[in-house]
Protein backbone atom coordinates (compact mmCIF):
# COMPACT_ATOMS: atom_id res chain seq x y z
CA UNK A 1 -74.51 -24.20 -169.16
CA UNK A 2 -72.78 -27.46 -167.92
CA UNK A 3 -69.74 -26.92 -165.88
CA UNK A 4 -66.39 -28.49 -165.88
CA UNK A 5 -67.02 -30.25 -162.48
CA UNK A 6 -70.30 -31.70 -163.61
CA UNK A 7 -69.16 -33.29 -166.81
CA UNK A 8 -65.96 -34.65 -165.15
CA UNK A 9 -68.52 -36.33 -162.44
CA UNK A 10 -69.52 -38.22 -166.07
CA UNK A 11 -66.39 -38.48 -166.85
CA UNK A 12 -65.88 -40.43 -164.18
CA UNK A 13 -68.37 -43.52 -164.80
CA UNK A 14 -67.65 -42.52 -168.69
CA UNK A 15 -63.76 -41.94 -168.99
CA UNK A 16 -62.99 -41.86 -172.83
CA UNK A 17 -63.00 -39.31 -174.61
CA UNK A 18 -63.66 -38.84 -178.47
CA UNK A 19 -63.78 -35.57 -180.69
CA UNK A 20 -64.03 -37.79 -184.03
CA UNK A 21 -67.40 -38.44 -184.57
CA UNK A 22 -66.10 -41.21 -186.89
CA UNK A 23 -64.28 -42.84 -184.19
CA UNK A 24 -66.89 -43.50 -181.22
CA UNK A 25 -66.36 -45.57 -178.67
CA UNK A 26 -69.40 -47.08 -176.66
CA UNK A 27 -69.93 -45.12 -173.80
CA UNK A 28 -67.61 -42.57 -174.40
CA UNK A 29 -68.16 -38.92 -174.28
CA UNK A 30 -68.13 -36.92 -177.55
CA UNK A 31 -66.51 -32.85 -177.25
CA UNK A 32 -67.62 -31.21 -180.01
CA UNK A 33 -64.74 -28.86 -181.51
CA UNK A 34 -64.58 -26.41 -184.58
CA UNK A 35 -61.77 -26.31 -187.63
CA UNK A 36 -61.66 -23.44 -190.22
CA UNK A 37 -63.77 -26.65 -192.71
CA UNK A 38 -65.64 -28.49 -190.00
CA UNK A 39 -68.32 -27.68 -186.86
CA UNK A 40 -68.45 -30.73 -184.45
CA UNK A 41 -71.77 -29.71 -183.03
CA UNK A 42 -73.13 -30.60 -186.15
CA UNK A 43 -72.02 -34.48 -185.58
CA UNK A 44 -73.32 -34.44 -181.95
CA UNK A 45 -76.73 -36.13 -183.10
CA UNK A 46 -74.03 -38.90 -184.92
CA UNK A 47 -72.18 -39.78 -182.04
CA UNK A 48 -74.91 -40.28 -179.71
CA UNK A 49 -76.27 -42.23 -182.30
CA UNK A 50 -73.40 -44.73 -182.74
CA UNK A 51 -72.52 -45.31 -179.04
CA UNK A 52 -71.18 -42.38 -177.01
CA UNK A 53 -72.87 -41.78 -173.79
CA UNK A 54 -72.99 -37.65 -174.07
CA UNK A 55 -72.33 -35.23 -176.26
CA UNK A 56 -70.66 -31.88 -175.42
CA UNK A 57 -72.19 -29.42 -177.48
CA UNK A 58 -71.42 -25.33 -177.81
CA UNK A 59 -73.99 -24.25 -179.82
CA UNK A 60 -77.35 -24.82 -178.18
CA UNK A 61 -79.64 -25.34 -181.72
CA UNK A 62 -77.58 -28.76 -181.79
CA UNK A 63 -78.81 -29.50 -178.35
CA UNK A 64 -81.53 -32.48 -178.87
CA UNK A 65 -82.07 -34.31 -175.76
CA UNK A 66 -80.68 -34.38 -172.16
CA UNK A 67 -77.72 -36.16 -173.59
CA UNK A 68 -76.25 -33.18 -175.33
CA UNK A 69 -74.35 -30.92 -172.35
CA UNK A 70 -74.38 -27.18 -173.51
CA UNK A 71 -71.17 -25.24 -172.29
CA UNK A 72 -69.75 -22.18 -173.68
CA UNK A 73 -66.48 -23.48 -175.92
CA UNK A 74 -65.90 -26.85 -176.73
CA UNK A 75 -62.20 -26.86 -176.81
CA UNK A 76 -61.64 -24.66 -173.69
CA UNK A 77 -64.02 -27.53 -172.06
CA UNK A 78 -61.92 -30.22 -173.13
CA UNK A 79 -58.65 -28.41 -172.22
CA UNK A 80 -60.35 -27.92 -168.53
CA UNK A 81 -61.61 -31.31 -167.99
CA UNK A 82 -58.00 -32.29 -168.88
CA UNK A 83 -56.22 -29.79 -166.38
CA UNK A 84 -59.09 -30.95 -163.55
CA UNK A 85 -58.15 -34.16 -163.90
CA UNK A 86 -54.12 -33.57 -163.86
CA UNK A 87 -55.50 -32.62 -160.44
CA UNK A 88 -56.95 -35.77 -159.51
CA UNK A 89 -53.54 -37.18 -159.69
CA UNK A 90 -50.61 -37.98 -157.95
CA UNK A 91 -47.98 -39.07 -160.41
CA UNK A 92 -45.27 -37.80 -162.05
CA UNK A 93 -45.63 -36.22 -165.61
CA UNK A 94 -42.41 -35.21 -167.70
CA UNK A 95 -43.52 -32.84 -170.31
CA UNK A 96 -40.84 -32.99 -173.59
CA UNK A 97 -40.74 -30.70 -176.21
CA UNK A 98 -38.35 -29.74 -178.90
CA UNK A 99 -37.42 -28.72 -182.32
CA UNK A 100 -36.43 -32.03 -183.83
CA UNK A 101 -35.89 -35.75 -182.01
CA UNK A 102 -39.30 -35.04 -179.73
CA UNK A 103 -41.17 -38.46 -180.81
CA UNK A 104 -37.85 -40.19 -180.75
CA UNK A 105 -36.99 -39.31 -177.39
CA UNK A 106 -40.28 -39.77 -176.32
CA UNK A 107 -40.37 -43.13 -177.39
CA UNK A 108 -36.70 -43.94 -175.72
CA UNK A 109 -38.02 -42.68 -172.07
CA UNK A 110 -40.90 -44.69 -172.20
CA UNK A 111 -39.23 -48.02 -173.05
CA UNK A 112 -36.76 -47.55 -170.31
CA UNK A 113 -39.50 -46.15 -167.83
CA UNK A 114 -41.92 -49.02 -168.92
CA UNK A 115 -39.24 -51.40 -167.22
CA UNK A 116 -40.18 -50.31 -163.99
CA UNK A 117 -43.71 -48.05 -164.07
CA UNK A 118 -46.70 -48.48 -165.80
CA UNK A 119 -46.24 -45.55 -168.28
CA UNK A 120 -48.64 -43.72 -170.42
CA UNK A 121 -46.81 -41.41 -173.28
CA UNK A 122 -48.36 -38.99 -176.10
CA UNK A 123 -49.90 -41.37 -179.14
CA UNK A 124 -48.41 -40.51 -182.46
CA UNK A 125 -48.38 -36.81 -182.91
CA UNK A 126 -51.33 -35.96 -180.12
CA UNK A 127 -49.11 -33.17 -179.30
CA UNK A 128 -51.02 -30.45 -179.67
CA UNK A 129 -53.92 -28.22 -178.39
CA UNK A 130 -56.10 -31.26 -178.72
CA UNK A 131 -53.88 -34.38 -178.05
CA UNK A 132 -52.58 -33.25 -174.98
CA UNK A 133 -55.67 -32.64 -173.13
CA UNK A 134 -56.64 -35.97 -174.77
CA UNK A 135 -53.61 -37.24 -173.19
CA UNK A 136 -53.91 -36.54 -169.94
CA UNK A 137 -57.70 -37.68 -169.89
CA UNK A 138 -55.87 -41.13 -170.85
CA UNK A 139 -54.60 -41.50 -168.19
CA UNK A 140 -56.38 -44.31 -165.99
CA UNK A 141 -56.07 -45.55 -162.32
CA UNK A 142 -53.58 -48.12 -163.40
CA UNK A 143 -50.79 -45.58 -164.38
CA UNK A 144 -47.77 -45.07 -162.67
CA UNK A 145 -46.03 -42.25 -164.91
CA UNK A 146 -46.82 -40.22 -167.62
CA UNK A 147 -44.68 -38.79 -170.57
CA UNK A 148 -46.15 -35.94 -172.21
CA UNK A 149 -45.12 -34.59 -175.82
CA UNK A 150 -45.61 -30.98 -176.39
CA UNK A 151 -45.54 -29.85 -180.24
CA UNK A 152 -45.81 -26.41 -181.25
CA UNK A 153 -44.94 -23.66 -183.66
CA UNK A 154 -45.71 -20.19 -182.16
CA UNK A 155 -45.00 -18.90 -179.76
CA UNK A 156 -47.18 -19.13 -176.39
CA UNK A 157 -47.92 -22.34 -177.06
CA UNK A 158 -46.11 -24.61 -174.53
CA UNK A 159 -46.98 -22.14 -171.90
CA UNK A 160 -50.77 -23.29 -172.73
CA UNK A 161 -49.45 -26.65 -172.48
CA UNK A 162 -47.71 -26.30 -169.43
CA UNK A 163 -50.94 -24.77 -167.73
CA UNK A 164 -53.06 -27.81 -168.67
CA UNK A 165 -50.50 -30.98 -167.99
CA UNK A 166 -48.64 -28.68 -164.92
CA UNK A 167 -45.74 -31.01 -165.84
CA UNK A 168 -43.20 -32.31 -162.43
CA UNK A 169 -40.26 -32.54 -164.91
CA UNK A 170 -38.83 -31.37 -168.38
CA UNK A 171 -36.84 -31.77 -171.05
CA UNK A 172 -36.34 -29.46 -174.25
CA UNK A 173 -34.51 -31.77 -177.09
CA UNK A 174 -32.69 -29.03 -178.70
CA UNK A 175 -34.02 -26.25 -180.84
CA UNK A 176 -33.37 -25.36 -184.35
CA UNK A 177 -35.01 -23.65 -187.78
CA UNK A 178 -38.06 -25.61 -187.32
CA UNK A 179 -41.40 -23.56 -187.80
CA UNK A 180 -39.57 -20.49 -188.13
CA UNK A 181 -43.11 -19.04 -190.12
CA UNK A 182 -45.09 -19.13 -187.22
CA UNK A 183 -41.92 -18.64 -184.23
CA UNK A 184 -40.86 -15.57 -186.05
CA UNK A 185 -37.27 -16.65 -186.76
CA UNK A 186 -34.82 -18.69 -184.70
CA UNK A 187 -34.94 -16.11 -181.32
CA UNK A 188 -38.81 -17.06 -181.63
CA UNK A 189 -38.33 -20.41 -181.32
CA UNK A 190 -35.87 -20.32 -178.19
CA UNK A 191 -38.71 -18.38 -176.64
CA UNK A 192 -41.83 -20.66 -177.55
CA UNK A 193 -39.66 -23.74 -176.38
CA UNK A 194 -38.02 -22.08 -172.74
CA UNK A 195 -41.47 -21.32 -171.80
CA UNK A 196 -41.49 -25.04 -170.35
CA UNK A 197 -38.19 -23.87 -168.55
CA UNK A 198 -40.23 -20.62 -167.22
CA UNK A 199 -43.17 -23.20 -165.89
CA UNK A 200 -40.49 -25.55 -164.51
CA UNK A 201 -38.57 -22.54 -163.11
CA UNK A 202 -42.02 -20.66 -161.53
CA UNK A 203 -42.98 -24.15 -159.42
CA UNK A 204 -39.65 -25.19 -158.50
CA UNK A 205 -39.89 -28.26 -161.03
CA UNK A 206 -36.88 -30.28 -162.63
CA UNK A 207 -34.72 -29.71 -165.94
CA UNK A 208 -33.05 -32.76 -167.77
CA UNK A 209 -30.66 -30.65 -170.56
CA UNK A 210 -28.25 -31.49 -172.66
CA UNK A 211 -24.98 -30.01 -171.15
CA UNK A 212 -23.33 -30.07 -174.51
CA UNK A 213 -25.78 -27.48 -175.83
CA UNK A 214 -24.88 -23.96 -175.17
CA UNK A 215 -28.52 -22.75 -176.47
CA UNK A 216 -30.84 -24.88 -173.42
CA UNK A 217 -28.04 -23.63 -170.92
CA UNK A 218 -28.41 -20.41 -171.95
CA UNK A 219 -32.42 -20.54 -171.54
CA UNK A 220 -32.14 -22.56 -168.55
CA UNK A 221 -30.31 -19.40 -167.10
CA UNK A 222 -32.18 -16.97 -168.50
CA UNK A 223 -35.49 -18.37 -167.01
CA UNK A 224 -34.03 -19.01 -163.60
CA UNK A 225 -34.83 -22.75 -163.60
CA UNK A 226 -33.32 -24.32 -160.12
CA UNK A 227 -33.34 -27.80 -160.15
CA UNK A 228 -31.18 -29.44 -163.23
CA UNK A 229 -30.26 -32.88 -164.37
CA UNK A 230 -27.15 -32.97 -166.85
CA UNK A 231 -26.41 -34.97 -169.38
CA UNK A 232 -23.63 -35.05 -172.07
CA UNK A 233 -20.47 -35.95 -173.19
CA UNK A 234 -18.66 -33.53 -170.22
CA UNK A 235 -17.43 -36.85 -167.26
CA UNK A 236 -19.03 -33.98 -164.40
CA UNK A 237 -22.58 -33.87 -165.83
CA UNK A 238 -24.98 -35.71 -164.11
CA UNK A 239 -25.09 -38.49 -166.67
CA UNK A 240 -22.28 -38.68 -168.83
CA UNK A 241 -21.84 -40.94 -172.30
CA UNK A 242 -19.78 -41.87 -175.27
CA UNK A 243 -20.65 -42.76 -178.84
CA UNK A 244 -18.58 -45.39 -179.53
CA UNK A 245 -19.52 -45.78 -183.35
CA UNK A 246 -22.45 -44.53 -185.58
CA UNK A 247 -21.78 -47.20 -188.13
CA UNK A 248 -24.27 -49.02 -189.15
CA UNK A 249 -26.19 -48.28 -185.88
CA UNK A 250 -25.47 -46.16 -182.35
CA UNK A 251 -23.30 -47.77 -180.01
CA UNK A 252 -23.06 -45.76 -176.68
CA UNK A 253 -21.42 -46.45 -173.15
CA UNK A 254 -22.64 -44.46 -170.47
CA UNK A 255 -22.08 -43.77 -166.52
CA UNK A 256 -24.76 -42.51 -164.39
CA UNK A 257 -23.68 -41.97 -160.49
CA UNK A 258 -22.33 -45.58 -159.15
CA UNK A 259 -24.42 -47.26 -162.63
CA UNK A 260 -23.16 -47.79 -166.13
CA UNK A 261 -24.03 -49.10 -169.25
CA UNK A 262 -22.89 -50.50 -172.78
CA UNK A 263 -25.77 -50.55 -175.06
CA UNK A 264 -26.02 -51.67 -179.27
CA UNK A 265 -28.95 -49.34 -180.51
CA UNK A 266 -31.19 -49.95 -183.77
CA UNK A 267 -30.78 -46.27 -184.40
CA UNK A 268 -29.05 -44.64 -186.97
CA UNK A 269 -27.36 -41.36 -187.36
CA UNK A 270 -25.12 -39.33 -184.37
CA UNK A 271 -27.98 -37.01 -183.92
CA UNK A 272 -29.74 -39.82 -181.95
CA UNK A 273 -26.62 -39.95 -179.57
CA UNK A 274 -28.33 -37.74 -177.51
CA UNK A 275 -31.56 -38.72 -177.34
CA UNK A 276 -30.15 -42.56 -175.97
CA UNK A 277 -28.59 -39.95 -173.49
CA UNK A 278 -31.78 -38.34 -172.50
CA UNK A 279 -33.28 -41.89 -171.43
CA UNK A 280 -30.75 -43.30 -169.81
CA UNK A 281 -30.30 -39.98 -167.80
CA UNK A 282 -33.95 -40.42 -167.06
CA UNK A 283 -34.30 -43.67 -166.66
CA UNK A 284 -31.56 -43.24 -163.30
CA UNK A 285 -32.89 -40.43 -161.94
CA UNK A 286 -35.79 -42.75 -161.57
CA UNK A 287 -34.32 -45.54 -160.33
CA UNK A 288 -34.69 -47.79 -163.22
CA UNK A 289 -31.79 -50.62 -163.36
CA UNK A 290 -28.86 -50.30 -165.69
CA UNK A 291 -29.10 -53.58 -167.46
CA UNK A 292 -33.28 -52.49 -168.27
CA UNK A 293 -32.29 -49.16 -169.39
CA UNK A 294 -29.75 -51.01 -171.81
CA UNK A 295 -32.46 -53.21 -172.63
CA UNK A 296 -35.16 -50.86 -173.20
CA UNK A 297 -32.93 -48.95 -175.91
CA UNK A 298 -31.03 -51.99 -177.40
CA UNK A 299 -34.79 -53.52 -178.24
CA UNK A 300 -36.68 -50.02 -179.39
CA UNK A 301 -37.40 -50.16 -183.05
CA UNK A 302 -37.96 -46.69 -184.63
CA UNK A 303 -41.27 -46.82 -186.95
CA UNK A 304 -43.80 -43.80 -188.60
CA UNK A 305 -40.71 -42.83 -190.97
CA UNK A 306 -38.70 -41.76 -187.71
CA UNK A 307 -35.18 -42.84 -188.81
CA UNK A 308 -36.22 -46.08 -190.05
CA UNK A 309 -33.71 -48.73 -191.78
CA UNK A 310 -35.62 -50.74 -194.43
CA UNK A 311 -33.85 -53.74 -196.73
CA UNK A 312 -35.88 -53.69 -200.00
CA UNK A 313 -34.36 -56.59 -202.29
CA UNK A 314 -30.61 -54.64 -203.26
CA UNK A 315 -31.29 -51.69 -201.48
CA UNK A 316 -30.98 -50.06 -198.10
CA UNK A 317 -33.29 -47.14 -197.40
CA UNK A 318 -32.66 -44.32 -194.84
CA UNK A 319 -36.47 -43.22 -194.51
CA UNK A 320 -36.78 -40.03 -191.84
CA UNK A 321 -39.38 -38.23 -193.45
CA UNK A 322 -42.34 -37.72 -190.57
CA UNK A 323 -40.88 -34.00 -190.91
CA UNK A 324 -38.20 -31.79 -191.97
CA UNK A 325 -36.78 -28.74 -191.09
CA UNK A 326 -33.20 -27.02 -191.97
CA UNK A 327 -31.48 -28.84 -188.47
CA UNK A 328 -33.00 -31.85 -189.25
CA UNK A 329 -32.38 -32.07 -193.14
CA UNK A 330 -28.69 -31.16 -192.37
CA UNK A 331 -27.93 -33.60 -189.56
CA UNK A 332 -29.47 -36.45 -191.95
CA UNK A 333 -27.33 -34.93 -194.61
CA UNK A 334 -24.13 -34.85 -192.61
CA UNK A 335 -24.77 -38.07 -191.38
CA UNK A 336 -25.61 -39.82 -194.86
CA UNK A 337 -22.39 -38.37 -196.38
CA UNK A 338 -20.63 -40.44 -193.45
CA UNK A 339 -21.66 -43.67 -194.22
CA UNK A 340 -18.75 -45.58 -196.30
CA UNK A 341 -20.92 -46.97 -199.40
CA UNK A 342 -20.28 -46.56 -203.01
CA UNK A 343 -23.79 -46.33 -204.47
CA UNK A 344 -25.74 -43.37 -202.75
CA UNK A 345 -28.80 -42.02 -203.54
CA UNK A 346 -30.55 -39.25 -201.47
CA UNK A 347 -34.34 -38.52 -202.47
CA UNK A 348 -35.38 -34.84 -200.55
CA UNK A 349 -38.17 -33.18 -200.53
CA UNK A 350 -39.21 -29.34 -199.90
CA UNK A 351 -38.97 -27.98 -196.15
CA UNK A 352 -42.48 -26.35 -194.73
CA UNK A 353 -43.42 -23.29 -192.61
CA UNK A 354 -40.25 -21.43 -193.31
CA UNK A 355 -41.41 -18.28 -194.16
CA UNK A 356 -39.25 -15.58 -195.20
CA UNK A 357 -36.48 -17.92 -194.61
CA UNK A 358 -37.68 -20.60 -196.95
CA UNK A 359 -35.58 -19.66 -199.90
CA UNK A 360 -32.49 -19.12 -197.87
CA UNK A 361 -32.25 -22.12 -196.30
CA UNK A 362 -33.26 -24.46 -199.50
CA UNK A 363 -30.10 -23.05 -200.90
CA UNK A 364 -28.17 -23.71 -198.03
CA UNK A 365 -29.13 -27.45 -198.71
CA UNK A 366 -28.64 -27.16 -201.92
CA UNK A 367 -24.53 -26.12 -201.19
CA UNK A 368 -24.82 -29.16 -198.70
CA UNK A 369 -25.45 -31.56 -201.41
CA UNK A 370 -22.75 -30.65 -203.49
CA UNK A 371 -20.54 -32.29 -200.76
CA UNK A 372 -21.94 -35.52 -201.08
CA UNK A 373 -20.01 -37.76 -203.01
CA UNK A 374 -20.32 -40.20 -204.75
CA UNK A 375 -24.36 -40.00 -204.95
CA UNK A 376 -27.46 -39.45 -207.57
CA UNK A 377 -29.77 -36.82 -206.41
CA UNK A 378 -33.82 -36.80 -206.81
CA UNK A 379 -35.21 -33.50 -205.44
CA UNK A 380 -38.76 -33.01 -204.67
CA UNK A 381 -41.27 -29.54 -204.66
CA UNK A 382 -41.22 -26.58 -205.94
CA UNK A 383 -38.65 -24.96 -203.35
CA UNK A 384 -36.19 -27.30 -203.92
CA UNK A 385 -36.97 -26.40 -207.82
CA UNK A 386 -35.92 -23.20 -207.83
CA UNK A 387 -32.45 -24.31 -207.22
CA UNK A 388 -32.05 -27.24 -209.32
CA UNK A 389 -30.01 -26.36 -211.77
CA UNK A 390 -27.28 -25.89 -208.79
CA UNK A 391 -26.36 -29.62 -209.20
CA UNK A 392 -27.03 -32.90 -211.41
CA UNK A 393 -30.01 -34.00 -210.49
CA UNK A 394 -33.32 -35.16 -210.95
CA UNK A 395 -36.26 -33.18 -210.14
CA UNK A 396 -39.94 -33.48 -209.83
CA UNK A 397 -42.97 -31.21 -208.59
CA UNK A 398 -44.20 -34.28 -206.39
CA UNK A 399 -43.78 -37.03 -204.88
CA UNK A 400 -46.19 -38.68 -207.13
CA UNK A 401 -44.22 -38.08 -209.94
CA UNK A 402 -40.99 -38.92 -208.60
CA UNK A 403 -42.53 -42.43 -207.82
CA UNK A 404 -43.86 -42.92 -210.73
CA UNK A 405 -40.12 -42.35 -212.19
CA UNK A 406 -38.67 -44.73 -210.14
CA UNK A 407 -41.16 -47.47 -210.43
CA UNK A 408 -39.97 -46.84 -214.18
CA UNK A 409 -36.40 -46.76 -213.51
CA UNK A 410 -35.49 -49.46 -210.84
CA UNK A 411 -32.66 -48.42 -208.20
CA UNK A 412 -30.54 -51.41 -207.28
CA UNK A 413 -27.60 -51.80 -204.85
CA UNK A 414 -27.87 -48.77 -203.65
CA UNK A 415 -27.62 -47.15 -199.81
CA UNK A 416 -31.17 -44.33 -200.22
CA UNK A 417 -31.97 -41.85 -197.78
CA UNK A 418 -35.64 -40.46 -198.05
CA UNK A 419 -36.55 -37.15 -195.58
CA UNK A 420 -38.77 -34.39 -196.46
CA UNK A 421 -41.48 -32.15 -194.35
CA UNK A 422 -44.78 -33.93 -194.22
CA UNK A 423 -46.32 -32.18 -196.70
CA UNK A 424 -44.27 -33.69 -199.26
CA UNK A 425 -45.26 -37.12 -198.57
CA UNK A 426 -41.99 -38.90 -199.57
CA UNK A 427 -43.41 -41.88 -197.99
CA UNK A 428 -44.79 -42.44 -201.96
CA UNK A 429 -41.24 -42.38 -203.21
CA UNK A 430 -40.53 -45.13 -200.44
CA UNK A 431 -43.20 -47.38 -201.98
CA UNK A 432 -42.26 -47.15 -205.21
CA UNK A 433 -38.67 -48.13 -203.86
C-alpha cells in the first residue's frame, strides 16, 4: 500500500488533482472514488491513458503498471492528502457554511478579500466530501487566503469538514428548514451547522455571526466559542449597517471601527442585507480599505440562478432557483410581494429533502401565495400538486411542461420570479421565458 506521505511527495512535482476520468489534465494525478452507479478504479487504465501522471487505485486487480498507487480507500486518501497539505500551509482559511445565502456570501468575501490577498474560494458547489478536499489541494504557492464553503445535510458532516480544512475562522449564514430529511428536523440542523462553532470553539479559532440572529448566538454559547466578530443592525456590534432601500437593488451604509461605507449593490431582495454585512465585516477585520470593500460589492454580479435579475424583451425575471428550501422560498416570497409592480407572475417549483415535513411546509407556501397580490401563479411538481386547488393557478408535473406552456402562451410586461429546489430544474421555464 502507498501512503499518504508518499503520494503527496508526487503531489508535489504533480499538484492537480482529478477524480473525473473525463476531465484529465496532463500530468495530473487521478483518485479513483466509488458512487452507488460508478467504480473509478475501473477508469484508472483511461486516465493514465489520456494524460494524468498516476493513478490512485483501491482495488488492486485495476493495478496495471507502476503508475497505478494501491492504497486502501480512495476517498479517505484524497481527504488525507487534502488535510496533509492544509498542513503545509501558513495562511488563513475561513470555513462558511449555512442553510441558505452560503455561495452568495462566499462570493461577497472573496471580491472584497481579492482587493487585497490573492484568494482562492470553493468552485461552484465543491462543497462537499469531495470538493473540499479538492479545494484545499487547489491551493498553490501563490495564495494568500483561502475561503472555504462547507455544504451539508446530516448531521456530522461539517465536523468531517472541519477536521480536513482545520479552518482559522468561521461563519454560519443562518440556518433554516433546509435538508430537514437527512438533519432530522430543524434541532438537527442547528447541530450539523454549530459543529463549525464546536471546531472553532475547541482551537480557540474566530466567529463572524450575525448579532441579529438569536439562533447562531444561541449556538455560539452553547458551544463555548471565545473569540467573536459581530455584525448587524445593533450600533455596538462589531460591524454595524443599515439597509437603506431594497428597491430595485440593496443599498446599505455601514460603520466598521474608525471605517465606513455607502455602497449601491446589484443584489436583490433584504435577505442579502446580511450577507453585504458579512463581507464588509470581513473584509475590516482584515484590513481591507473601505472604498475596495464598497467596490468589491457594488461590482459583484450574482450568476448560476443565485438571485439573478434578467431583462428578456417586456419582462423582468427574478431567477433564484440553484435551490430551495422553506426559508429560502419564503424570504423570496416575502420579498417578491414587496416589489411595487402591477403585472406579477411567480413560477415555483417543489421543495426537496423534506421528509416528513414535506407536505407541511408546501402548504405553508401555498397560504403564502394567497397574499400575493396582484399576480398569476404557475406551480411546478407533484408536491406543490397536491395543493393546487388552494388557489388559481396553473399547474404542471414538470418543468418541461410548464415551458412548453409558456413558449405557447407568451408572458409580456410582466415582473417573474422563478425559484425551485434543483431537482426541479426551473432553469427550463427561464428559457422558455
Amino acid at each position: 500500500m502507498v501512503s499518504t506521505e508518499e503520494i503527496y511527495s508526487l503531489y508535489l512535482k504533480h499538484p492537480q488533482i482529478c477524480t473525473d476520468s473525463r476531465a484529465i489534465l496532463p500530468g495530473s494525478i487521478f483518485i479513483a472514488l466509488k458512487g452507488p452507479s460508478f467504480n473509478g478504479n475501473t477508469f484508472a487504465e483511461k486516465a493514465l491513458a489520456t494524460g494524468a501522471a498516476y493513478a490512485v487505485i483501491d482495488e488492486p486487480e485495476y493495478k496495471t503498471s507502476d503508475r497505478c498507487l494501491l492504497v486502501e480507500d480512495g476517498l479517505q486518501t484524497l481527504q488525507s492528502l487534502a488535510n496533509h497539505h492544509r498542513h503545509q500551509l501558513t495562511i488563513p482559511i475561513l470555513a462558511i457554511t449555512g442553510s441558505n445565502g452560503k455561495t452568495t456570501t462566499k462570493e461577497l468575501i472573496l471580491a472584497v478579500l481579492s482587493k487585497q490577498y490573492t484568494t482562492l474560494a470553493t468552485k461552484g458547489n465543491l462543497n462537499n466530501h469531495i470538493g473540499v478536499p479538492l479545494t484545499l489541494l487547489s491551493i498553490t504557492p501563490d495564495i494568500e487566503f483561502a475561503v472555504i464553503e462547507m455544504g451539508a445535510n446530516h448531521r456530522k458532516e461539517i465536523e468531517l469538514y472541519c477536521r480536513i480544512a482545520e479552518p482559522h475562522y468561521g461563519l454560519i449564514t443562518n440556518v433554516g428548514k433546509a435538508h430537514l430529511e437527512g438533519f432530522g428536523g430543524f434541532e438537527g440542523v442547528k447541530q450539523g451547522k454549530a459543529e463549525l462553532y464546536n471546531w472553532l470553539a475547541n482551537h480557540s479559532k474566530t466567529a463572524f455571526i450575525n448579532g441579529n440572529n438569536s439562533h447562531l448566538l444561541e449556538m455560539a454559547k452553547e458551544n463555548k466559542v471565545q473569540y467573536v466578530m459581530l455584525y448587524g443592525t445593533d450600533e455596538e456590534f462589531d460591524c454595524f449597517g443599515e439597509l437603506i432601500t431594497d428597491t430595485p437593488t440593496l443599498e446599505v451604509k455601514w460603520k466598521h471601527a474608525d471605517h465606513s461605507g455607502h455602497v449601491q449593490s446589484q443584489l436583490i431582495g433584504a435577505y442579502n442585507f446580511e450577507n453585504i454585512l458579512s463581507a464588509v465585516c470581513v473584509g475590516n477585520y482584515f484590513g481591507v480599505d473601505a472604498d475596495a470593500i464598497n467596490e468589491a460589492i457594488a461590482s459583484y454580479v450574482p450568476d448560476n440562478s443565485r438571485s439573478q435579475v434578467i431583462k428578456k424583451g417586456s419582462n423582468t425575471i427574478i431567477l433564484d432557483a440553484y435551490n430551495a428550501n422553506p426559508t429560502s422560498m419564503e424570504a423570496a416570497l416575502k420579498n417578491f410581494a414587496a416589489i411595487p409592480v402591477s403585472h406579477k407572475l411567480v413560477c415555483i417549483g417543489d421543495m426537496a429533502e423534506l421528509g416528513e415535513e414535506s407536505s407541511v411546509e408546501h402548504e405553508r407556501i401555498m397560504q403564502l401565495l394567497k397574499k400575493i397580490k396582484p399576480a398569476k401563479f404557475i406551480l411546478v411538481g407533484k408536491n406543490f400538486g397536491a395543493f393546487k386547488d388552494q388557489i388559481e393557478c396553473l399547474y404542471f408535473p414538470t418543468s418541461d411542461e410548464a415551458a412548453s406552456y409558456v413558449k405557447k402562451h407568451p408572458v409580456r410586461n410582466s415582473t417573474i420570479l422563478v425559484k425551485g429546489s434543483r431537482s426541479t430544474r426551473m432553469e427550463k421555464v427561464v428559457e422558455a421565458l
